[in-house]
C-alpha atoms as a PDB file:
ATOM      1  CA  UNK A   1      64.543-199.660 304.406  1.00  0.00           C
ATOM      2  CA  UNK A   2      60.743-198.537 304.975  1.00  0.00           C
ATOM      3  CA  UNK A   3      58.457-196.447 303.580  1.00  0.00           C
ATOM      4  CA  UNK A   4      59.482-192.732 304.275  1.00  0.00           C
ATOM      5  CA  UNK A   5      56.203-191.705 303.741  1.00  0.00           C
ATOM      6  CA  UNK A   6      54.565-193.621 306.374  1.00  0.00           C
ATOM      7  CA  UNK A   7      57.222-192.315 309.029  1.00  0.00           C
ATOM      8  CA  UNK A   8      56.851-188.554 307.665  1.00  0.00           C
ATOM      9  CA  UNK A   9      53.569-188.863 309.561  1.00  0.00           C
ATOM     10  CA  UNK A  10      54.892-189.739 312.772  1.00  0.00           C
ATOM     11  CA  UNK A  11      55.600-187.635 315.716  1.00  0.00           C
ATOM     12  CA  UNK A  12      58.134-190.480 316.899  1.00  0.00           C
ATOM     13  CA  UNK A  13      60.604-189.690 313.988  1.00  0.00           C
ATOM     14  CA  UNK A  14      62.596-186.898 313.220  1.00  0.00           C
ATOM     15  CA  UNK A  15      64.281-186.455 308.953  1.00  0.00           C
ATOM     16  CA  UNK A  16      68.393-186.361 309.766  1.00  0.00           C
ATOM     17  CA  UNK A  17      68.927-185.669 306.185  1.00  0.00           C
ATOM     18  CA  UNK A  18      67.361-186.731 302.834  1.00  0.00           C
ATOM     19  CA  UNK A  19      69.202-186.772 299.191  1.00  0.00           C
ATOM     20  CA  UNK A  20      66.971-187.542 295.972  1.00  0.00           C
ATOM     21  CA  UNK A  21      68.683-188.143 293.125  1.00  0.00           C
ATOM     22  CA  UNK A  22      67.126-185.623 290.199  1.00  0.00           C
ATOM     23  CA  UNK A  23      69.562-187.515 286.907  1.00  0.00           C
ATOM     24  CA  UNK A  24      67.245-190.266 286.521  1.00  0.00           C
ATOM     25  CA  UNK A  25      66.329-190.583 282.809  1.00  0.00           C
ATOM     26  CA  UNK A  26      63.996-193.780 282.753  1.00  0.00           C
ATOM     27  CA  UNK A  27      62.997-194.096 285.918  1.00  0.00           C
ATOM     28  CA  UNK A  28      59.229-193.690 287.151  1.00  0.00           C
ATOM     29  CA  UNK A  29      59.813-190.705 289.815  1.00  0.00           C
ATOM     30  CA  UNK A  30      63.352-190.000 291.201  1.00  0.00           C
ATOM     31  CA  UNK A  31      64.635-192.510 293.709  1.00  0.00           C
ATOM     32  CA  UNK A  32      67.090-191.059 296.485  1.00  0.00           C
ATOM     33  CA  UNK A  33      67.889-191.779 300.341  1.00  0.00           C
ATOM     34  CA  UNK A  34      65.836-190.445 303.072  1.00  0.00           C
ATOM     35  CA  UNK A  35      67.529-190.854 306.862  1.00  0.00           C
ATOM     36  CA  UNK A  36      65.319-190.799 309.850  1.00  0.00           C
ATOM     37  CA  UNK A  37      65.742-191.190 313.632  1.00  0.00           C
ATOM     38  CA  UNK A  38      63.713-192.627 316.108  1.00  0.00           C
ATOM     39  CA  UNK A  39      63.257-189.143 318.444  1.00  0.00           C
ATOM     40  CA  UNK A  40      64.589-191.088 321.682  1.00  0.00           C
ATOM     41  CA  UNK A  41      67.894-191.858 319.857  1.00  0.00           C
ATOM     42  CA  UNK A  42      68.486-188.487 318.112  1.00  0.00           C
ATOM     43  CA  UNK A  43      71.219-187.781 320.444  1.00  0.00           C
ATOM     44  CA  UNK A  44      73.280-191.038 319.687  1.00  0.00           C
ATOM     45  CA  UNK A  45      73.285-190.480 316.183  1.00  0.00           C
ATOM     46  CA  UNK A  46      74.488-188.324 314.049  1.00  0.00           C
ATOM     47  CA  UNK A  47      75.562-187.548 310.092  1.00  0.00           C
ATOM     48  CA  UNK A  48      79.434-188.722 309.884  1.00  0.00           C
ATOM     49  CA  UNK A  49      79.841-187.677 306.212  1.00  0.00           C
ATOM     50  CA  UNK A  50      77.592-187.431 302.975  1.00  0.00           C
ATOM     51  CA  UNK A  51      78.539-187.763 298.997  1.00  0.00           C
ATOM     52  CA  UNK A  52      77.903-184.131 298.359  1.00  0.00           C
ATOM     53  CA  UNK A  53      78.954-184.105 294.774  1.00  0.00           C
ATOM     54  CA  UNK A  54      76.618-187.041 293.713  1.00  0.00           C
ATOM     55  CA  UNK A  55      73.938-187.555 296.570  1.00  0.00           C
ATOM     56  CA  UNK A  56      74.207-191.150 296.523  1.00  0.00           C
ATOM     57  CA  UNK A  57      75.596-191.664 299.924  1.00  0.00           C
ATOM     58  CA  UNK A  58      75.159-190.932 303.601  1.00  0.00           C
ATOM     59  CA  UNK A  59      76.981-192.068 306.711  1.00  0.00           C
ATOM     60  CA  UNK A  60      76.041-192.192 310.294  1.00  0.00           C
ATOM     61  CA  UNK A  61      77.757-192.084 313.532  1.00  0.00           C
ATOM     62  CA  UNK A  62      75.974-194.441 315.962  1.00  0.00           C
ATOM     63  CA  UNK A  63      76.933-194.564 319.034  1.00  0.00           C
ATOM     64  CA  UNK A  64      78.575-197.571 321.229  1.00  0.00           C
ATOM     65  CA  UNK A  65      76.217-197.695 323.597  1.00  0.00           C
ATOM     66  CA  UNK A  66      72.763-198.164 321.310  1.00  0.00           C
ATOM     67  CA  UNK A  67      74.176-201.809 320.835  1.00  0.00           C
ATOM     68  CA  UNK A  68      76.435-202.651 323.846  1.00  0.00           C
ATOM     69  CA  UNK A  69      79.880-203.041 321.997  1.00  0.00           C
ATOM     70  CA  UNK A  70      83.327-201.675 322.010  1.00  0.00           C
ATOM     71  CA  UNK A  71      82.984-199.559 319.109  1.00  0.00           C
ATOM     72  CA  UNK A  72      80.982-196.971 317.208  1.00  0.00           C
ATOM     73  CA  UNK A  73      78.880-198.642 314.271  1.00  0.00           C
ATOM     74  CA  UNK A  74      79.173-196.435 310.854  1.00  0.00           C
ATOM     75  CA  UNK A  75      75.645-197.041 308.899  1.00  0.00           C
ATOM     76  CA  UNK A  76      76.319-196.161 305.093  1.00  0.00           C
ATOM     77  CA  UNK A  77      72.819-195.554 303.469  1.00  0.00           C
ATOM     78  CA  UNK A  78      73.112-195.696 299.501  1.00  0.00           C
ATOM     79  CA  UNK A  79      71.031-195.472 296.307  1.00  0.00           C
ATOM     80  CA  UNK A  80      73.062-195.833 293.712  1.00  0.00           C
ATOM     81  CA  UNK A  81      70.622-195.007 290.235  1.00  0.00           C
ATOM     82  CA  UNK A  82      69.902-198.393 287.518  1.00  0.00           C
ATOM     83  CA  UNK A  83      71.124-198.120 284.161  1.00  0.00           C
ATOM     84  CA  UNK A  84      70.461-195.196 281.786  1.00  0.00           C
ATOM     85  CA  UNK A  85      70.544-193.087 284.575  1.00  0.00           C
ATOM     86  CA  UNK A  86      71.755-189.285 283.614  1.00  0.00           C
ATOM     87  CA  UNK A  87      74.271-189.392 287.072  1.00  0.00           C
ATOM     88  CA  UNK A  88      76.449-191.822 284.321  1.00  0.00           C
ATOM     89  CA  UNK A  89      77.564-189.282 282.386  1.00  0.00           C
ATOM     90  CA  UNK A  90      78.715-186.979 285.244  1.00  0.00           C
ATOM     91  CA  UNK A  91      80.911-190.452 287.207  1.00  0.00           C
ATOM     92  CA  UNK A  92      80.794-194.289 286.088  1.00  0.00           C
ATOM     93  CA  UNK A  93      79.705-196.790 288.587  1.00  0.00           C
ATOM     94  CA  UNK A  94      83.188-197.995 288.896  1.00  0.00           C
ATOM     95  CA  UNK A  95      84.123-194.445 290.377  1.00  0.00           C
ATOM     96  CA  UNK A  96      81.219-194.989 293.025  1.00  0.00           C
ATOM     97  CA  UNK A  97      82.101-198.145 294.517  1.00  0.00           C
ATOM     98  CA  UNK A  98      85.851-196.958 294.632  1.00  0.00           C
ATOM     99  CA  UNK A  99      85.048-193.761 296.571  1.00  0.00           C
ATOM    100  CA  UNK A 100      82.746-195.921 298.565  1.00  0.00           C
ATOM    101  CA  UNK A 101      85.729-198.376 299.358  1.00  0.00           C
ATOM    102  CA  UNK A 102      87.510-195.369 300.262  1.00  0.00           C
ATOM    103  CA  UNK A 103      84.896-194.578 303.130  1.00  0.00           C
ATOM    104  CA  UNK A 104      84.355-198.136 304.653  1.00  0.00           C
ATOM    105  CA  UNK A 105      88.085-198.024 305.120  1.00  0.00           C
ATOM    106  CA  UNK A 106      87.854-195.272 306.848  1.00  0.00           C
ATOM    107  CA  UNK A 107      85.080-196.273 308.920  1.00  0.00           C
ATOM    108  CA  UNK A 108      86.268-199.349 310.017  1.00  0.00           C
ATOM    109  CA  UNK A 109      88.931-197.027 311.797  1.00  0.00           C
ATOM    110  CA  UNK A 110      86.355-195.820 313.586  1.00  0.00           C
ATOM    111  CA  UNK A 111      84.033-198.818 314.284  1.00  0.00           C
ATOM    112  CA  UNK A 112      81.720-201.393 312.525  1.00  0.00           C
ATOM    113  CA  UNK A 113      80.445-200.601 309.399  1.00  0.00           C
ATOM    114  CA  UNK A 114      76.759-201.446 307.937  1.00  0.00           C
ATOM    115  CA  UNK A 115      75.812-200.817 303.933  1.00  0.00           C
ATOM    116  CA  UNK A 116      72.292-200.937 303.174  1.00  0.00           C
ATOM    117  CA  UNK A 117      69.827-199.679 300.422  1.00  0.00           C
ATOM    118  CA  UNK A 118      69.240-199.786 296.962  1.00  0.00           C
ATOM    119  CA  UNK A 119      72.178-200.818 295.144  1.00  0.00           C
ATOM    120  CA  UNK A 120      70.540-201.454 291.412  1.00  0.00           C
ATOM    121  CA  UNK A 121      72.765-204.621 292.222  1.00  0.00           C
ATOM    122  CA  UNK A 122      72.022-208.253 291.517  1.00  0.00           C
ATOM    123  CA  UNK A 123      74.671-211.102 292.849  1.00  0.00           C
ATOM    124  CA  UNK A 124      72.452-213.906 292.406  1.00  0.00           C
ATOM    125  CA  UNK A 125      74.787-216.594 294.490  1.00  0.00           C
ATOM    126  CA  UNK A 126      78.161-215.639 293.745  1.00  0.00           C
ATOM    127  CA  UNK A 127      80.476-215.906 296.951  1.00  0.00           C
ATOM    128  CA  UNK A 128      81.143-212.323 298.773  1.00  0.00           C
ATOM    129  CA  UNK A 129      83.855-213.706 300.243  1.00  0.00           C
ATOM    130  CA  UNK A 130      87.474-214.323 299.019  1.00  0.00           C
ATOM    131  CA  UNK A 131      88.974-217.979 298.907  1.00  0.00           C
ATOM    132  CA  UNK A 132      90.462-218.235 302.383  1.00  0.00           C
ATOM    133  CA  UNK A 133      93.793-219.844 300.462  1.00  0.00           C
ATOM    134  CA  UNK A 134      93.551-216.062 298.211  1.00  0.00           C
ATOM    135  CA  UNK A 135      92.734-214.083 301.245  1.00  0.00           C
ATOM    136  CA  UNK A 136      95.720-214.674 303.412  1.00  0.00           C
ATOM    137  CA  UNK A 137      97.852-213.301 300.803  1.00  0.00           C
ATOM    138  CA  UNK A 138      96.019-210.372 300.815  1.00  0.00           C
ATOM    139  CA  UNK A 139      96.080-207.061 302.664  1.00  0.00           C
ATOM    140  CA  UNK A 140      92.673-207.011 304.186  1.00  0.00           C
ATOM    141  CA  UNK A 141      91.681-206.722 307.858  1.00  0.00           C
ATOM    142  CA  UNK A 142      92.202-210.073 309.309  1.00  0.00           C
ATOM    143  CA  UNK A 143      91.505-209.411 313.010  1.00  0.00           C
ATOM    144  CA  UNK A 144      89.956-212.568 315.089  1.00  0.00           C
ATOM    145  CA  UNK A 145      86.299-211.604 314.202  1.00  0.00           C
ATOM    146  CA  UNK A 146      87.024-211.282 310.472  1.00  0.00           C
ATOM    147  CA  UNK A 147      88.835-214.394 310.651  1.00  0.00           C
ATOM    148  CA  UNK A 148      86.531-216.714 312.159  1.00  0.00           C
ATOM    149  CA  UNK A 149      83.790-215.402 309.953  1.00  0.00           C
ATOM    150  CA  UNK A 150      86.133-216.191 306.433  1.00  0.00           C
ATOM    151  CA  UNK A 151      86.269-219.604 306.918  1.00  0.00           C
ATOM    152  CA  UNK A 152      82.877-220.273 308.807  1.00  0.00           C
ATOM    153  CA  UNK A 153      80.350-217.683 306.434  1.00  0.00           C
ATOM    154  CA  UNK A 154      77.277-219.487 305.735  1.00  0.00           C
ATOM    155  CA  UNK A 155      76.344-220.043 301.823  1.00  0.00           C
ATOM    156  CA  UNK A 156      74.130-217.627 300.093  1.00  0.00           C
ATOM    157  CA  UNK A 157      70.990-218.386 299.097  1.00  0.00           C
ATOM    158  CA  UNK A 158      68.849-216.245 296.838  1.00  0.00           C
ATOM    159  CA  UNK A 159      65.533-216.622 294.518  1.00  0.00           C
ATOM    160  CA  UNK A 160      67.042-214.478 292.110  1.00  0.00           C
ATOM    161  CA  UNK A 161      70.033-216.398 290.575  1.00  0.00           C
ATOM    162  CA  UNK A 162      70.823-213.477 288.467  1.00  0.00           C
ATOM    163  CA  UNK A 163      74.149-211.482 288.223  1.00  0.00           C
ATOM    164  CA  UNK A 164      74.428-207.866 286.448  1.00  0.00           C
ATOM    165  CA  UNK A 165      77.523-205.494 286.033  1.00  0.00           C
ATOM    166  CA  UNK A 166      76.461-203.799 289.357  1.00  0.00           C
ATOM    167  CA  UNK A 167      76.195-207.052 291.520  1.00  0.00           C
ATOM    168  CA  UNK A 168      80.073-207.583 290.282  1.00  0.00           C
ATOM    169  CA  UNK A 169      81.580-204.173 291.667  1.00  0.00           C
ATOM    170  CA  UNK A 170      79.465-204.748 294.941  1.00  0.00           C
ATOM    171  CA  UNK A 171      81.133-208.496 295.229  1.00  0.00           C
ATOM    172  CA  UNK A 172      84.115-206.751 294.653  1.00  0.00           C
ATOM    173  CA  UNK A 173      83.576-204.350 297.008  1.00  0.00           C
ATOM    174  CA  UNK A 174      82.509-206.838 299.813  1.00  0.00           C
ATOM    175  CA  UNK A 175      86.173-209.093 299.129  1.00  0.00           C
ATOM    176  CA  UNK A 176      88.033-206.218 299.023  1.00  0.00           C
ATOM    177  CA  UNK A 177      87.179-204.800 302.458  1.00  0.00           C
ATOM    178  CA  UNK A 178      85.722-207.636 304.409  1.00  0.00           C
ATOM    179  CA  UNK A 179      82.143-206.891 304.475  1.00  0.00           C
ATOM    180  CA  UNK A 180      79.200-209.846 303.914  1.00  0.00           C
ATOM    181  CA  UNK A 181      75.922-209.801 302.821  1.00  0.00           C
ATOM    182  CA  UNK A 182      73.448-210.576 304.799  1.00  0.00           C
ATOM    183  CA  UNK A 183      70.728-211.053 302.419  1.00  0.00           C
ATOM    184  CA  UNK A 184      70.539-215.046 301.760  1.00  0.00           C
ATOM    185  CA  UNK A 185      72.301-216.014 304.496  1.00  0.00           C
ATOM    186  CA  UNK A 186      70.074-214.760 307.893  1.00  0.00           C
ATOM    187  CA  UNK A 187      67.491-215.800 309.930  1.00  0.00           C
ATOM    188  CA  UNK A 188      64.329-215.056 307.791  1.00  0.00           C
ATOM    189  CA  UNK A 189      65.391-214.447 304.693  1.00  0.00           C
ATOM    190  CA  UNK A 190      66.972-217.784 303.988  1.00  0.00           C
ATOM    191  CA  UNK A 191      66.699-217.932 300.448  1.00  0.00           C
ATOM    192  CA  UNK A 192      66.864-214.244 299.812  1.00  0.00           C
ATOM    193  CA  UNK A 193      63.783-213.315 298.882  1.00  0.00           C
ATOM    194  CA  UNK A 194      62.997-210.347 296.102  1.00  0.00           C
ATOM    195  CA  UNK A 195      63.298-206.920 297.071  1.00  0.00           C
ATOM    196  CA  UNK A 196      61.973-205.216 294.013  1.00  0.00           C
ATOM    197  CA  UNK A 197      59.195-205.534 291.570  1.00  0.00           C
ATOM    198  CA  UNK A 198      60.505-202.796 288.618  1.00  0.00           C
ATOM    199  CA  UNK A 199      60.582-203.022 284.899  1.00  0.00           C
ATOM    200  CA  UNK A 200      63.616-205.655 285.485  1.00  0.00           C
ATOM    201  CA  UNK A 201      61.095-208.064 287.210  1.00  0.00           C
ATOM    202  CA  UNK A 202      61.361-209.584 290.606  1.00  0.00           C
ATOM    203  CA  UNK A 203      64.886-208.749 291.608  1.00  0.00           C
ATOM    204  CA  UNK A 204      67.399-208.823 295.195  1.00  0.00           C
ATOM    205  CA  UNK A 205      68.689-205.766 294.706  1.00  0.00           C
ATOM    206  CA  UNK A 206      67.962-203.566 298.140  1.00  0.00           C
ATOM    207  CA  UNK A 207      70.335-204.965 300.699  1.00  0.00           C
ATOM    208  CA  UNK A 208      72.117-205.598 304.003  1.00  0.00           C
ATOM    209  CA  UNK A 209      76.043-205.736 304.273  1.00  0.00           C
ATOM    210  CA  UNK A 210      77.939-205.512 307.486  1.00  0.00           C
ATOM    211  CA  UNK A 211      81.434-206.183 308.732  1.00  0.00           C
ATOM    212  CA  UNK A 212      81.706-209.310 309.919  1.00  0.00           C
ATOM    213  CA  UNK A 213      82.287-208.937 313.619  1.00  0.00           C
ATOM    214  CA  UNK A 214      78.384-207.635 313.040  1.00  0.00           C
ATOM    215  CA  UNK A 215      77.084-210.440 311.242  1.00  0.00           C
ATOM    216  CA  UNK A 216      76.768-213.077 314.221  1.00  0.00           C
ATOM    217  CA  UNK A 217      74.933-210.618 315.966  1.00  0.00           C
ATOM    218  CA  UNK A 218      72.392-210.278 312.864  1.00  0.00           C
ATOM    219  CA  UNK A 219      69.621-212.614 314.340  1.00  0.00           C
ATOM    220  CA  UNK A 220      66.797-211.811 311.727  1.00  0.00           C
ATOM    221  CA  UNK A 221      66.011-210.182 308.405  1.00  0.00           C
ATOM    222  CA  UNK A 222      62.699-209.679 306.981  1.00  0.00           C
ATOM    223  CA  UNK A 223      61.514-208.686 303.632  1.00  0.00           C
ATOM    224  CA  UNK A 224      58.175-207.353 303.892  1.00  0.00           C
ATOM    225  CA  UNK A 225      54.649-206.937 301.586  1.00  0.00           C
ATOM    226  CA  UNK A 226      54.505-204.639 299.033  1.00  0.00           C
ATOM    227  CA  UNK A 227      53.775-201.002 299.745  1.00  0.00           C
ATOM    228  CA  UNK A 228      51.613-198.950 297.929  1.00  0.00           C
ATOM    229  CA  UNK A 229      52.973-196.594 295.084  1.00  0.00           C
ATOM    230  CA  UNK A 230      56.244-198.102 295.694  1.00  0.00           C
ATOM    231  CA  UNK A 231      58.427-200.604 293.643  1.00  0.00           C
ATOM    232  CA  UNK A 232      60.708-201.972 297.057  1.00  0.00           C
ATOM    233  CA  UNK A 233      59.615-204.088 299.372  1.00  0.00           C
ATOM    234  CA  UNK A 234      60.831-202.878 302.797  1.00  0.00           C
ATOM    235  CA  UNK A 235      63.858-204.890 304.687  1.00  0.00           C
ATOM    236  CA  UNK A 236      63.998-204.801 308.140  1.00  0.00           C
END
């Protein structure tokens, strides 16, 4: 997550696609998703599927070969609106993160899947990750990688201890399909530090969430200053 504006200028980037959201009712300017591509991987990337009816959601295709492994790697960039937003009255957030389940099941039939943007979502420390004595009598997808990573996932860590009705469906969402966050818990952001500076206060809501054959290959992650005219910091 960077500033679009800054990359807009550059000659290095080209826009794949770019959804702002036009329902929010107390927000200052509309927030959205904008997706662009380093020029010398255009070819290796492309859109896999979009939320159409909403504009809260965009999938890439990357290819195998941009990071060495077996599979494809699915990228899922969201922004899904705070509170009071007018996209409420048209689908509940509950609706959301079940048609977003939907997808990362699908992508994982394809290859490893990444989540990452503004979520409006605070977890504070609450585990993303099911009891391993639950989880076995669950249907979830217990290959090797997944596993290993249950029983082994490093504690969360996070300066904001908070927990709203968002952060719970995105917990939900991450022991339901086997995805971790990697906020709090990587190199360099170890407690998570604050993503956002809004009307809420200092708040980890922006975020990182990957399978978990991904997540031991997640060496760093860096929240960085703020940016002008902007309320995020940037994660990279």
């Amino acid at each position: 997550m960077v500033n679009s504006r800054q990359i807009a200028t550059s000659s290095s980037w080209v826009l794949l696609l770019q959804h702002q959201c036009q329902t929010a009712k107390t927000w200052k300017g509309a927030g959205g998703i904008a997706v662009y591509c380093a020029n010398k991987y255009s070819g290796k990337i492309k859109i896999w599927r979009q939320d159409l009816a909403f504009l809260t959601r965009i999938w890439l295709e990357c290819d195998k070969s941009l990071f060495q492994c077996n599979e494809a790697l699915l990228l899922c960039a969201v922004y899904f609106p705070p509170v009071g937003s007018g996209l409420y009255s048209r689908i509940t957030i509950e609706e959301l993160y079940q048609d977003l389940l939907l997808e990362v099941a699908q992508a994982r039939v394809v290859g490893q899947v990444i989540i990452t943007g503004d979520l409006n979502a605070r977890t504070g420390t609450l585990p993303d990750c099911l009891d391993p004595t639950l989880a076995e009598h669950l249907d979830l997808p217990m290959d090797e990688e997944f596993d290993v990573f249950l029983y082994q996932a490093p504690v969360r860590q996070s300066l904001d201890t908070q927990v709203n009705a968002f952060g719970r469906h995105l917990l939900h969402l991450c022991q339901a399909s086997g995805l971790h966050i990697l906020n709090g818990r990587t190199t360099g952001d170890t407690p998570a530090q604050f993503t956002s500076h809004a009307n809420a206060g200092h708040t980890v809501i922006d975020y990182f969430i990957a399978s978990a054959h991904l997540c031991n290959k997640a060496l760093h992650l860096k929240v960085q200053g703020i940016i002008p005219s902007s309320d995020h910091y940037p994660v990279l």
